[in-house]
PDB file of N, CA and C in Angstrom:
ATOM      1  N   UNK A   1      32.969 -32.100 113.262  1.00  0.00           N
ATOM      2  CA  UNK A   1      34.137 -32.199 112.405  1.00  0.00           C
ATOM      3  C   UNK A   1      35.230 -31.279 112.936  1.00  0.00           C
ATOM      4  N   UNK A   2      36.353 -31.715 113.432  1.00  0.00           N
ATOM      5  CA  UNK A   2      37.507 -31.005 113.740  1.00  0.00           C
ATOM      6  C   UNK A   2      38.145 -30.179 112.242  1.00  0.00           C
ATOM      7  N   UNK A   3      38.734 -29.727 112.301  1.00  0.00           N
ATOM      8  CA  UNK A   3      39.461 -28.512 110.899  1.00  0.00           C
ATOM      9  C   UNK A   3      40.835 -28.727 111.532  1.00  0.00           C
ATOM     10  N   UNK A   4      41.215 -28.890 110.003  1.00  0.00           N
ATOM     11  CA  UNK A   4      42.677 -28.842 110.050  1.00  0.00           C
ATOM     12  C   UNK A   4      43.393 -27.266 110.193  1.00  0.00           C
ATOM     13  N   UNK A   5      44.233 -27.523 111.340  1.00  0.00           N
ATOM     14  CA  UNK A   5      44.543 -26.184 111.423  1.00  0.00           C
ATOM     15  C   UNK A   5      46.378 -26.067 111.100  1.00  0.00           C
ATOM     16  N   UNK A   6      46.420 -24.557 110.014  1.00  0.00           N
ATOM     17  CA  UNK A   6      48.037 -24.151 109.721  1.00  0.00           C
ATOM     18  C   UNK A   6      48.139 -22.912 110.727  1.00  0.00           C
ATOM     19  N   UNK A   7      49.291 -22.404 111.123  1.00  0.00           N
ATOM     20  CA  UNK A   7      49.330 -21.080 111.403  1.00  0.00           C
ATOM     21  C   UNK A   7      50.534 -20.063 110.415  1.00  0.00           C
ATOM     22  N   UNK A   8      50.485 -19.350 110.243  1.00  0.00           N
ATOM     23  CA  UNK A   8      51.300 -18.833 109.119  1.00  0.00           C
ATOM     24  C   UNK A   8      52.584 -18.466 109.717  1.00  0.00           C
ATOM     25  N   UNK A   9      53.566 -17.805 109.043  1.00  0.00           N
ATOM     26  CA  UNK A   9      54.623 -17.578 110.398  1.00  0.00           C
ATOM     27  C   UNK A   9      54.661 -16.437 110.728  1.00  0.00           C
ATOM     28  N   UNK A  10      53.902 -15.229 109.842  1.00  0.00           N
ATOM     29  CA  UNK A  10      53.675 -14.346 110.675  1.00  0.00           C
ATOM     30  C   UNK A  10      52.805 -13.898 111.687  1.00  0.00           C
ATOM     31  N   UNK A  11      52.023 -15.144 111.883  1.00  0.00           N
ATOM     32  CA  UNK A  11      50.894 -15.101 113.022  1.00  0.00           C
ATOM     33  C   UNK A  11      51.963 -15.345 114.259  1.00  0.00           C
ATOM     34  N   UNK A  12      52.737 -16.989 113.754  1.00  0.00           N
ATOM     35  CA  UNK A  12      54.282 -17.623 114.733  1.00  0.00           C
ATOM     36  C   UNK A  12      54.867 -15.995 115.430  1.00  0.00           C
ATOM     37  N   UNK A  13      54.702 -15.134 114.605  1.00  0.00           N
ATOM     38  CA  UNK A  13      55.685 -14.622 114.981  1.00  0.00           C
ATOM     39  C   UNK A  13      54.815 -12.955 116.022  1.00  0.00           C
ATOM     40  N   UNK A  14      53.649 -13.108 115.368  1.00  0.00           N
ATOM     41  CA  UNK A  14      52.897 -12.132 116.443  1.00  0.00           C
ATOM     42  C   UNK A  14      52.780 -12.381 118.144  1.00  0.00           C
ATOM     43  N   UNK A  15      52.754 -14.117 117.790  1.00  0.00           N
ATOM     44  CA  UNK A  15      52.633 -14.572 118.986  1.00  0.00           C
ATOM     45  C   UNK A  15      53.433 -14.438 120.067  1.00  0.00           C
ATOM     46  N   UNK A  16      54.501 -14.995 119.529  1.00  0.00           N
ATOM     47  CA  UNK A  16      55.863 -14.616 120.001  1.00  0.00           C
ATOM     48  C   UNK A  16      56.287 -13.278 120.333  1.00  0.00           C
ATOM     49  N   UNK A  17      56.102 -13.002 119.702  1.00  0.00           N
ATOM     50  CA  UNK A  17      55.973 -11.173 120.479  1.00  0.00           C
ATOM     51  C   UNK A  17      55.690 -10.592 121.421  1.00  0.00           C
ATOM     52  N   UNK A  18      54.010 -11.000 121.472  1.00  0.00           N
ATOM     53  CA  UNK A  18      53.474 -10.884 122.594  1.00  0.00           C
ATOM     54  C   UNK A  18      53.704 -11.670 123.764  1.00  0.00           C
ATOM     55  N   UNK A  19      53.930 -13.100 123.319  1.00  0.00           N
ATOM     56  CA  UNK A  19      54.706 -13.543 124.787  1.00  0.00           C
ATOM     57  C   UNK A  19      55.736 -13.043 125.183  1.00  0.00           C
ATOM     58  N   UNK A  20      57.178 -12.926 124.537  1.00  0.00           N
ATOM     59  CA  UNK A  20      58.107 -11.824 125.157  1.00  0.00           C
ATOM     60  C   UNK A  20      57.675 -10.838 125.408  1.00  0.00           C
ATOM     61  N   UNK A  21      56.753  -9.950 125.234  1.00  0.00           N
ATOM     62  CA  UNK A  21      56.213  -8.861 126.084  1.00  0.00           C
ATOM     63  C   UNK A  21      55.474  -8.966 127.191  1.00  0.00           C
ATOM     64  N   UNK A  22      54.557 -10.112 127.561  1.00  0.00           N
ATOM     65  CA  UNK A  22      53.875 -10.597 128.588  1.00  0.00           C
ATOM     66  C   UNK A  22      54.850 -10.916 129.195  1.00  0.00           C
ATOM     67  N   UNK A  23      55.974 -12.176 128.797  1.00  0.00           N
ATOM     68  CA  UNK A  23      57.175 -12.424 130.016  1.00  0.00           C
ATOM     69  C   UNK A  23      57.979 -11.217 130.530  1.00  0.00           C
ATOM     70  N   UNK A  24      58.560 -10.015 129.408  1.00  0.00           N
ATOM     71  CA  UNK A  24      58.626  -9.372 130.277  1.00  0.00           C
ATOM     72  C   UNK A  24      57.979  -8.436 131.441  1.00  0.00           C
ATOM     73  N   UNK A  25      56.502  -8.203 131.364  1.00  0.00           N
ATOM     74  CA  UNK A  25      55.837  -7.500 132.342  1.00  0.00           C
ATOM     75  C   UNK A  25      56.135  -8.191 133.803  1.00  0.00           C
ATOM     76  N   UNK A  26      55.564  -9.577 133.833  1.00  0.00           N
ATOM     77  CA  UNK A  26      55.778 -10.531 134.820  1.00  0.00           C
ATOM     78  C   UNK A  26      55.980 -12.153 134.270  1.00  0.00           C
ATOM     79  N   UNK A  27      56.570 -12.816 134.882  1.00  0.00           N
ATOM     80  CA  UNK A  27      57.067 -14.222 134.961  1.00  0.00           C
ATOM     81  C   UNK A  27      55.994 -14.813 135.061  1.00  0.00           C
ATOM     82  N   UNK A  28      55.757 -15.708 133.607  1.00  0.00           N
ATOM     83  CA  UNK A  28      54.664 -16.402 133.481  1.00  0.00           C
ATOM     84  C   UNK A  28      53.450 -15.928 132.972  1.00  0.00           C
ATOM     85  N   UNK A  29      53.388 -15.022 132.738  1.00  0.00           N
ATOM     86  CA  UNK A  29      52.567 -14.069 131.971  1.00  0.00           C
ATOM     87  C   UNK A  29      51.843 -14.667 130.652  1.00  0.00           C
ATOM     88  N   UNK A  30      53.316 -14.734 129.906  1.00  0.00           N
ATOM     89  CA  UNK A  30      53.158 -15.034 128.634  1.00  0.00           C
ATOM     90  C   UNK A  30      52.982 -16.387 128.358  1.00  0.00           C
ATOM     91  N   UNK A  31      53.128 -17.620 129.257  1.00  0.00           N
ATOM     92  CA  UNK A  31      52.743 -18.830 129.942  1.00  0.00           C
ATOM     93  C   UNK A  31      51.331 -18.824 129.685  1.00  0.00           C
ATOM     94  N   UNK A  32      50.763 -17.908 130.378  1.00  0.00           N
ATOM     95  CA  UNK A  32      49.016 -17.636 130.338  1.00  0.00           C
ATOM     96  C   UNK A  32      48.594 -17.221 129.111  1.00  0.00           C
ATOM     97  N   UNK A  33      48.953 -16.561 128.403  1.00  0.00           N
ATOM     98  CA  UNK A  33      49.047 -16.197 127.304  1.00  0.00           C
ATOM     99  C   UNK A  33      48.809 -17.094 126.061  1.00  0.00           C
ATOM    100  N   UNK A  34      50.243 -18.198 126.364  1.00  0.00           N
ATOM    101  CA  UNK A  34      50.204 -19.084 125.503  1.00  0.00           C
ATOM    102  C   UNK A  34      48.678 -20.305 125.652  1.00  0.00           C
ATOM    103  N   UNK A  35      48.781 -20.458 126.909  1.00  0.00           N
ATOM    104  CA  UNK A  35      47.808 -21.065 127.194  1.00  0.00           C
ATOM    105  C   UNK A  35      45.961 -20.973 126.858  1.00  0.00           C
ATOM    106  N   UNK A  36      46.043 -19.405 126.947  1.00  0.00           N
ATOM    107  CA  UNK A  36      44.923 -19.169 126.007  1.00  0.00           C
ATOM    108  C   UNK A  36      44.713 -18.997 124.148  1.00  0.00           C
ATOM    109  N   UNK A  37      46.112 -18.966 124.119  1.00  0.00           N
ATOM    110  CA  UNK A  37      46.086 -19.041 122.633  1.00  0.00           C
ATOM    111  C   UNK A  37      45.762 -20.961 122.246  1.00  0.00           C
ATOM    112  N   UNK A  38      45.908 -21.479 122.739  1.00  0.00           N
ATOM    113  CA  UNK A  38      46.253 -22.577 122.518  1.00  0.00           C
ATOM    114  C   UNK A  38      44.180 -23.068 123.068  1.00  0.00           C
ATOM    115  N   UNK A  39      43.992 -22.697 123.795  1.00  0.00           N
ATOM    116  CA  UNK A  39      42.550 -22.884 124.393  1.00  0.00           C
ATOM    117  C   UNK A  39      41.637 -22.454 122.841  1.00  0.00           C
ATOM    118  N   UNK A  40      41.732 -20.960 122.776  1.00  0.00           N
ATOM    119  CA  UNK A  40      41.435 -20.542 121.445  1.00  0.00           C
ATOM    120  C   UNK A  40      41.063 -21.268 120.171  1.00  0.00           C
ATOM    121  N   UNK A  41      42.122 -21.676 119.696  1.00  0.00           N
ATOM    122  CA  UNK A  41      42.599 -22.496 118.625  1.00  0.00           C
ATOM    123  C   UNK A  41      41.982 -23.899 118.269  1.00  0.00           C
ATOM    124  N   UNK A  42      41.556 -24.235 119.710  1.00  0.00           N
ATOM    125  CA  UNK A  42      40.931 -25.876 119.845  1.00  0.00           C
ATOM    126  C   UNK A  42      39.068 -25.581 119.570  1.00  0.00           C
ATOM    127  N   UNK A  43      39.126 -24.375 119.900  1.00  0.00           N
ATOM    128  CA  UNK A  43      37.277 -23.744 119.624  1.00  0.00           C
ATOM    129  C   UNK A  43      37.134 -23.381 118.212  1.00  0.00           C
ATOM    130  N   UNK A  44      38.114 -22.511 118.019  1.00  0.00           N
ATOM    131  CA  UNK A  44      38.296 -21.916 116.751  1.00  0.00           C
ATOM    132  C   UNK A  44      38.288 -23.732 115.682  1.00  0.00           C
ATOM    133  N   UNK A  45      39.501 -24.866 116.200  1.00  0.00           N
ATOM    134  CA  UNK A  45      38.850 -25.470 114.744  1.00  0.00           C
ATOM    135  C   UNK A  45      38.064 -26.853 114.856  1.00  0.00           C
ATOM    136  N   UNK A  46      37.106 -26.699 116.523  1.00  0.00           N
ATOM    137  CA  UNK A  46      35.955 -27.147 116.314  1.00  0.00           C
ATOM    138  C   UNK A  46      34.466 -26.913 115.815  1.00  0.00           C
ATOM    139  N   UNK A  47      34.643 -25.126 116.035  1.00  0.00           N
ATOM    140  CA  UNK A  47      33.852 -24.547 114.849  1.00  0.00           C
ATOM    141  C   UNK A  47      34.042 -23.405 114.324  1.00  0.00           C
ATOM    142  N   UNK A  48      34.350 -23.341 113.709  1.00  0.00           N
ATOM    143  CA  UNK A  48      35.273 -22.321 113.064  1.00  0.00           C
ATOM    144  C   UNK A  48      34.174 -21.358 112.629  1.00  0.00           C
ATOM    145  N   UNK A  49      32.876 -21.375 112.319  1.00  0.00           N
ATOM    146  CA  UNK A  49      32.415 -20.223 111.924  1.00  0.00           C
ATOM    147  C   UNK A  49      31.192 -19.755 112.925  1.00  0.00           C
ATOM    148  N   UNK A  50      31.643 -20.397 113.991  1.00  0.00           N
ATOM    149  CA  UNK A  50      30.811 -19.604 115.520  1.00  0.00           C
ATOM    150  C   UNK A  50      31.372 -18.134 115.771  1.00  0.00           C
ATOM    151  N   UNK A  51      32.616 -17.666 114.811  1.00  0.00           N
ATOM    152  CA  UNK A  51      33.093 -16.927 115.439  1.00  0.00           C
ATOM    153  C   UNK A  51      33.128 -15.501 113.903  1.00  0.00           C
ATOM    154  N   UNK A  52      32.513 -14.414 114.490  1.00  0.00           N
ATOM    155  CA  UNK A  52      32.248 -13.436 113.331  1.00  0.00           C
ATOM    156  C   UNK A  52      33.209 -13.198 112.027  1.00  0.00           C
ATOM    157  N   UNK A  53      33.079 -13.108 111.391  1.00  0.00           N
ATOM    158  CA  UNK A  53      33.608 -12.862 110.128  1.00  0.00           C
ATOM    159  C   UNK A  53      33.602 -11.269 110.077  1.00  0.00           C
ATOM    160  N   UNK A  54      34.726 -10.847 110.404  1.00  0.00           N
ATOM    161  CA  UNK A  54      35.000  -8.792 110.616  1.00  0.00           C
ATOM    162  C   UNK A  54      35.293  -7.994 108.549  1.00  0.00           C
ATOM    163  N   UNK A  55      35.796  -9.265 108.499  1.00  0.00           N
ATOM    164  CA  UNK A  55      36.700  -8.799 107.095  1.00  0.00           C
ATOM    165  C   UNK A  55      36.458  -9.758 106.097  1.00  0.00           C
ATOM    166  N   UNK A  56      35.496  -9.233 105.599  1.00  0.00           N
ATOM    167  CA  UNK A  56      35.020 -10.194 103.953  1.00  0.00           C
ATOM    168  C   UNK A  56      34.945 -11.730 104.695  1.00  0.00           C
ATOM    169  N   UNK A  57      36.072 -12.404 104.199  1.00  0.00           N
ATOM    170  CA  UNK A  57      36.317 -13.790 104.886  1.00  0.00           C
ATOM    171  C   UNK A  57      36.964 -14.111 105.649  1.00  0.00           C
ATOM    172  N   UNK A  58      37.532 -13.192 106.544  1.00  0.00           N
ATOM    173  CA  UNK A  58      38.397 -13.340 108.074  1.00  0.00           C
ATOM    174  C   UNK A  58      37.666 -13.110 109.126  1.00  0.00           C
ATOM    175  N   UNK A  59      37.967 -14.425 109.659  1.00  0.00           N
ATOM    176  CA  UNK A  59      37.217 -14.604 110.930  1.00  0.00           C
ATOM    177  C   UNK A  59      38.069 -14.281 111.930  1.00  0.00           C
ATOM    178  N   UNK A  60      37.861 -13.558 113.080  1.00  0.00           N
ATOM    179  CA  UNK A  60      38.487 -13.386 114.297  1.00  0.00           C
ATOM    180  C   UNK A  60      37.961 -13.535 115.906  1.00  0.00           C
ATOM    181  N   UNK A  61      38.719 -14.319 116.329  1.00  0.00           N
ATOM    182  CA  UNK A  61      38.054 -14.655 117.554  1.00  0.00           C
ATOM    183  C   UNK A  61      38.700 -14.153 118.893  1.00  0.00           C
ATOM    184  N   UNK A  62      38.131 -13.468 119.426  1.00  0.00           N
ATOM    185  CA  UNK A  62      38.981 -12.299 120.659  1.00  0.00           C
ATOM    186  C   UNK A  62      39.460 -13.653 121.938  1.00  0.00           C
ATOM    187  N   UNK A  63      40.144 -13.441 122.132  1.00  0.00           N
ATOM    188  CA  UNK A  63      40.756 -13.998 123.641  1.00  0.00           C
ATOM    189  C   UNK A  63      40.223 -13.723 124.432  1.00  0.00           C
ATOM    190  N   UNK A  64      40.166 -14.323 125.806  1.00  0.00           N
ATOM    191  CA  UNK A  64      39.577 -13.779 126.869  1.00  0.00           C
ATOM    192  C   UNK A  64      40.887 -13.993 127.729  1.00  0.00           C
ATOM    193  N   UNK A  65      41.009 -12.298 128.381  1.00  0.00           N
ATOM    194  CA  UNK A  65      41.792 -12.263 129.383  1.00  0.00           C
ATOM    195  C   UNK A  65      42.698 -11.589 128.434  1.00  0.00           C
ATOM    196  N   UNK A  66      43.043 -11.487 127.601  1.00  0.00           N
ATOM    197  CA  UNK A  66      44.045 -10.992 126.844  1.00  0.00           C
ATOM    198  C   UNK A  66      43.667 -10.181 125.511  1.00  0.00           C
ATOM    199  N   UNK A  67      44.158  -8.575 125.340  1.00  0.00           N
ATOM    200  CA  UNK A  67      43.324  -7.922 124.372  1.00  0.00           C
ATOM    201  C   UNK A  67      43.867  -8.317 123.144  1.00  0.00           C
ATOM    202  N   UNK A  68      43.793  -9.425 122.465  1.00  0.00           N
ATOM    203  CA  UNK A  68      44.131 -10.032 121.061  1.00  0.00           C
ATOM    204  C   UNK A  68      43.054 -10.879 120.489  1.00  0.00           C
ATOM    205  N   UNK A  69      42.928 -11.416 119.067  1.00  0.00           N
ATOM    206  CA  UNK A  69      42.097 -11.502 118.362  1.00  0.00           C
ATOM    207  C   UNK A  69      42.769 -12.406 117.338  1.00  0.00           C
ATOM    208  N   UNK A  70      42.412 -13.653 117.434  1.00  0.00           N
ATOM    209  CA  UNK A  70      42.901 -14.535 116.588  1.00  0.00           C
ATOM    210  C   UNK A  70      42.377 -14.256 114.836  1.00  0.00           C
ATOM    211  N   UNK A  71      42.828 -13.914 113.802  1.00  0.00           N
ATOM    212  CA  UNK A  71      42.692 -13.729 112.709  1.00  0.00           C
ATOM    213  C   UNK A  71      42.833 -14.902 112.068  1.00  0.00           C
ATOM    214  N   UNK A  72      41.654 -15.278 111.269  1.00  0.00           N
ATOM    215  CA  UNK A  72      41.736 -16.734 110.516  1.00  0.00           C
ATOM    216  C   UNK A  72      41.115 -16.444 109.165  1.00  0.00           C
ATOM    217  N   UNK A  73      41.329 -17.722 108.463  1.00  0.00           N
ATOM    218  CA  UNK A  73      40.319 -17.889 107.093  1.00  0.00           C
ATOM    219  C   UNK A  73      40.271 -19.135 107.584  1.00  0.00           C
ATOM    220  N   UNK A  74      38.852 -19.541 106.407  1.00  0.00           N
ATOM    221  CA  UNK A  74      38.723 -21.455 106.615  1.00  0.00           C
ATOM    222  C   UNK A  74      38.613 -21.529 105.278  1.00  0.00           C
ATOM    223  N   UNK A  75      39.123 -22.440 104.630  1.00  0.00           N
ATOM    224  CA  UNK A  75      39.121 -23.361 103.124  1.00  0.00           C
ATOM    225  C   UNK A  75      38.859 -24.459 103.368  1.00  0.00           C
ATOM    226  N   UNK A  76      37.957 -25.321 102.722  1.00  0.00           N
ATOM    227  CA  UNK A  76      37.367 -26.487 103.113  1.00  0.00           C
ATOM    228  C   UNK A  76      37.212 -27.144 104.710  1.00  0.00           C
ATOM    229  N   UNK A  77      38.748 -27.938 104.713  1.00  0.00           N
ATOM    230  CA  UNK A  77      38.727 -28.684 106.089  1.00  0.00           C
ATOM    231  C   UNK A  77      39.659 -28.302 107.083  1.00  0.00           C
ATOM    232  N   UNK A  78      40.132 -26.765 106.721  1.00  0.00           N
ATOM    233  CA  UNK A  78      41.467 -26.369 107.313  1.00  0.00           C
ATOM    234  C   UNK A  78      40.707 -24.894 107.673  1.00  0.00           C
ATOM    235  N   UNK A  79      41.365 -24.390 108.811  1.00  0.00           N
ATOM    236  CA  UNK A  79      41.470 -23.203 109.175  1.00  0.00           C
ATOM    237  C   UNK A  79      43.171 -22.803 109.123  1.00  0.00           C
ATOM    238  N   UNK A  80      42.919 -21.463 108.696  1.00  0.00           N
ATOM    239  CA  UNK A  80      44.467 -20.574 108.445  1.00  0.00           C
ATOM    240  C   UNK A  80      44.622 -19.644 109.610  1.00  0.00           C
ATOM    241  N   UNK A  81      45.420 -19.386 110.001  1.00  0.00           N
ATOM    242  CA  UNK A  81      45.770 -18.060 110.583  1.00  0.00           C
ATOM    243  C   UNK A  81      46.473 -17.517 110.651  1.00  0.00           C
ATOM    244  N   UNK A  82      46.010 -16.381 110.143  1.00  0.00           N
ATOM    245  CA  UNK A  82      47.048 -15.458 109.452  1.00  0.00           C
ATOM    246  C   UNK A  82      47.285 -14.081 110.015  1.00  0.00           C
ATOM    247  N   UNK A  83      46.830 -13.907 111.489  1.00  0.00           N
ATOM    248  CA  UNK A  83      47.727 -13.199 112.230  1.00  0.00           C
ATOM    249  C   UNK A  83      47.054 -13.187 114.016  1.00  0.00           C
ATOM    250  N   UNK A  84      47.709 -12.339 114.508  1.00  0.00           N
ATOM    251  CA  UNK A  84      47.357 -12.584 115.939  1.00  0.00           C
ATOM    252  C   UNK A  84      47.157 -10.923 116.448  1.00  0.00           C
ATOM    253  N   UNK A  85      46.920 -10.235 116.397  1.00  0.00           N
ATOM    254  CA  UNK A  85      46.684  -8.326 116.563  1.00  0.00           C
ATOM    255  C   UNK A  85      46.241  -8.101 117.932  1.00  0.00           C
ATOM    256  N   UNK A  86      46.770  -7.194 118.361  1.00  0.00           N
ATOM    257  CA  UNK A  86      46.366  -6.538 119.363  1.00  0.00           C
ATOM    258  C   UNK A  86      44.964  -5.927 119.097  1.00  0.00           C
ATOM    259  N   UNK A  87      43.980  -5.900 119.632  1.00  0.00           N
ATOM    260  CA  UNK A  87      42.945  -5.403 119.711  1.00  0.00           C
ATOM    261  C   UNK A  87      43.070  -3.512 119.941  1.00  0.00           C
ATOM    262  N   UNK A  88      43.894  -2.774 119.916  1.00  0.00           N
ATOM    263  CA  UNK A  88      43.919  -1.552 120.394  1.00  0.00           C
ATOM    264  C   UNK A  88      44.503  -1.171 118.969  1.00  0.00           C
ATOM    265  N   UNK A  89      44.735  -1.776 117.986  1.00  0.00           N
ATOM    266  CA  UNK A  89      45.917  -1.851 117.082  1.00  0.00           C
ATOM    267  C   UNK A  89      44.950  -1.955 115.594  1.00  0.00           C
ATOM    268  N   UNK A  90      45.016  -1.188 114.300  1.00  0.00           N
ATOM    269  CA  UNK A  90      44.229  -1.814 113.853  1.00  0.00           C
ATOM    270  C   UNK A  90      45.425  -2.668 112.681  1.00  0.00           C
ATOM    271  N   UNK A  91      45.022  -3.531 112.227  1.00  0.00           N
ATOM    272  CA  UNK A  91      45.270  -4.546 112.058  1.00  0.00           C
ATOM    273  C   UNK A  91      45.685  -4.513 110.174  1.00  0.00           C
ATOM    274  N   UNK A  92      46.337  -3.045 109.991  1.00  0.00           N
ATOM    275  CA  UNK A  92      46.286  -2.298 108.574  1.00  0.00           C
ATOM    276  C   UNK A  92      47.024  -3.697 107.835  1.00  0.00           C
ATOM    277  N   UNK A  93      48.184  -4.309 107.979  1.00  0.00           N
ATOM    278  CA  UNK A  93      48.366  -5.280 106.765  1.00  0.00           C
ATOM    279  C   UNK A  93      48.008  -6.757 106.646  1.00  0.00           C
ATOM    280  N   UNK A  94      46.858  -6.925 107.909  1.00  0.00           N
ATOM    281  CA  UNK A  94      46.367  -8.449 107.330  1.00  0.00           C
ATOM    282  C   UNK A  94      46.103  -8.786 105.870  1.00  0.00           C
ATOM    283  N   UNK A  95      45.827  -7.866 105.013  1.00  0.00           N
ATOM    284  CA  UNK A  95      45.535  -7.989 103.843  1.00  0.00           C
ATOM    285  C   UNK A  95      46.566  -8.983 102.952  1.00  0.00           C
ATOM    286  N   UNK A  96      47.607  -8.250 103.544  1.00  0.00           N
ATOM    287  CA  UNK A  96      49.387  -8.702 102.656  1.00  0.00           C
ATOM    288  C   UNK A  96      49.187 -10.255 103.399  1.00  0.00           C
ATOM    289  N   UNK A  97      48.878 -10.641 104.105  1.00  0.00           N
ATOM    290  CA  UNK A  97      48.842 -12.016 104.971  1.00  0.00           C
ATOM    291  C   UNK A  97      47.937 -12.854 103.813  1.00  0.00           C
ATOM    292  N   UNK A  98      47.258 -12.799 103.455  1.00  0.00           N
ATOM    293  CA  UNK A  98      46.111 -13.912 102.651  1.00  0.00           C
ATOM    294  C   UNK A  98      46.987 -14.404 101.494  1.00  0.00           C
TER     295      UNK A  98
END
């Protein structure tokens, strides 16, 4: 069963972040970036609960190649995500996100 997936806009907007920070290190960076977010996302909502549950009911699934951590919930047939964190970072207002 595939899951319907939303992203919130402050996840939109973590993302985005980090790609302008990857593009600026080097050109194309954040290209790769996107590309694994997007790789991510297709695992995350083919099974959504392969991946640990850190926080009561938020699931997060680390990237590879990149120190970030996809932050989700699942409700029925949908996965949420409700932020995108740096892994070095802790992640103090996902809470305000749900």
């Amino acid at each position: 069963m595939i899951f319907r997936l939303s992203i919130s806009q402050d996840a939109k907007l973590d993302i985005l972040s980090a790609f302008l920070w990857y593009e600026e290190q080097r050109e194309g960076l954040g290209f790769r970036f996107e590309l694994s977010i997007e790789a991510c996302l297709q695992k995350i909502t083919s099974n959504p609960n392969a991946f640990q549950s850190r926080y009561a009911d938020v699931h997060v699934h680390f990237i590879a190649r990149f120190p970030y951590g996809i932050h989700y919930i699942v409700e029925k047939d949908e996965v949420k995500v409700i932020g995108v964190f740096h892994s070095s970072r802790v992640p103090i207002n996902w809470t305000e996100r749900l």
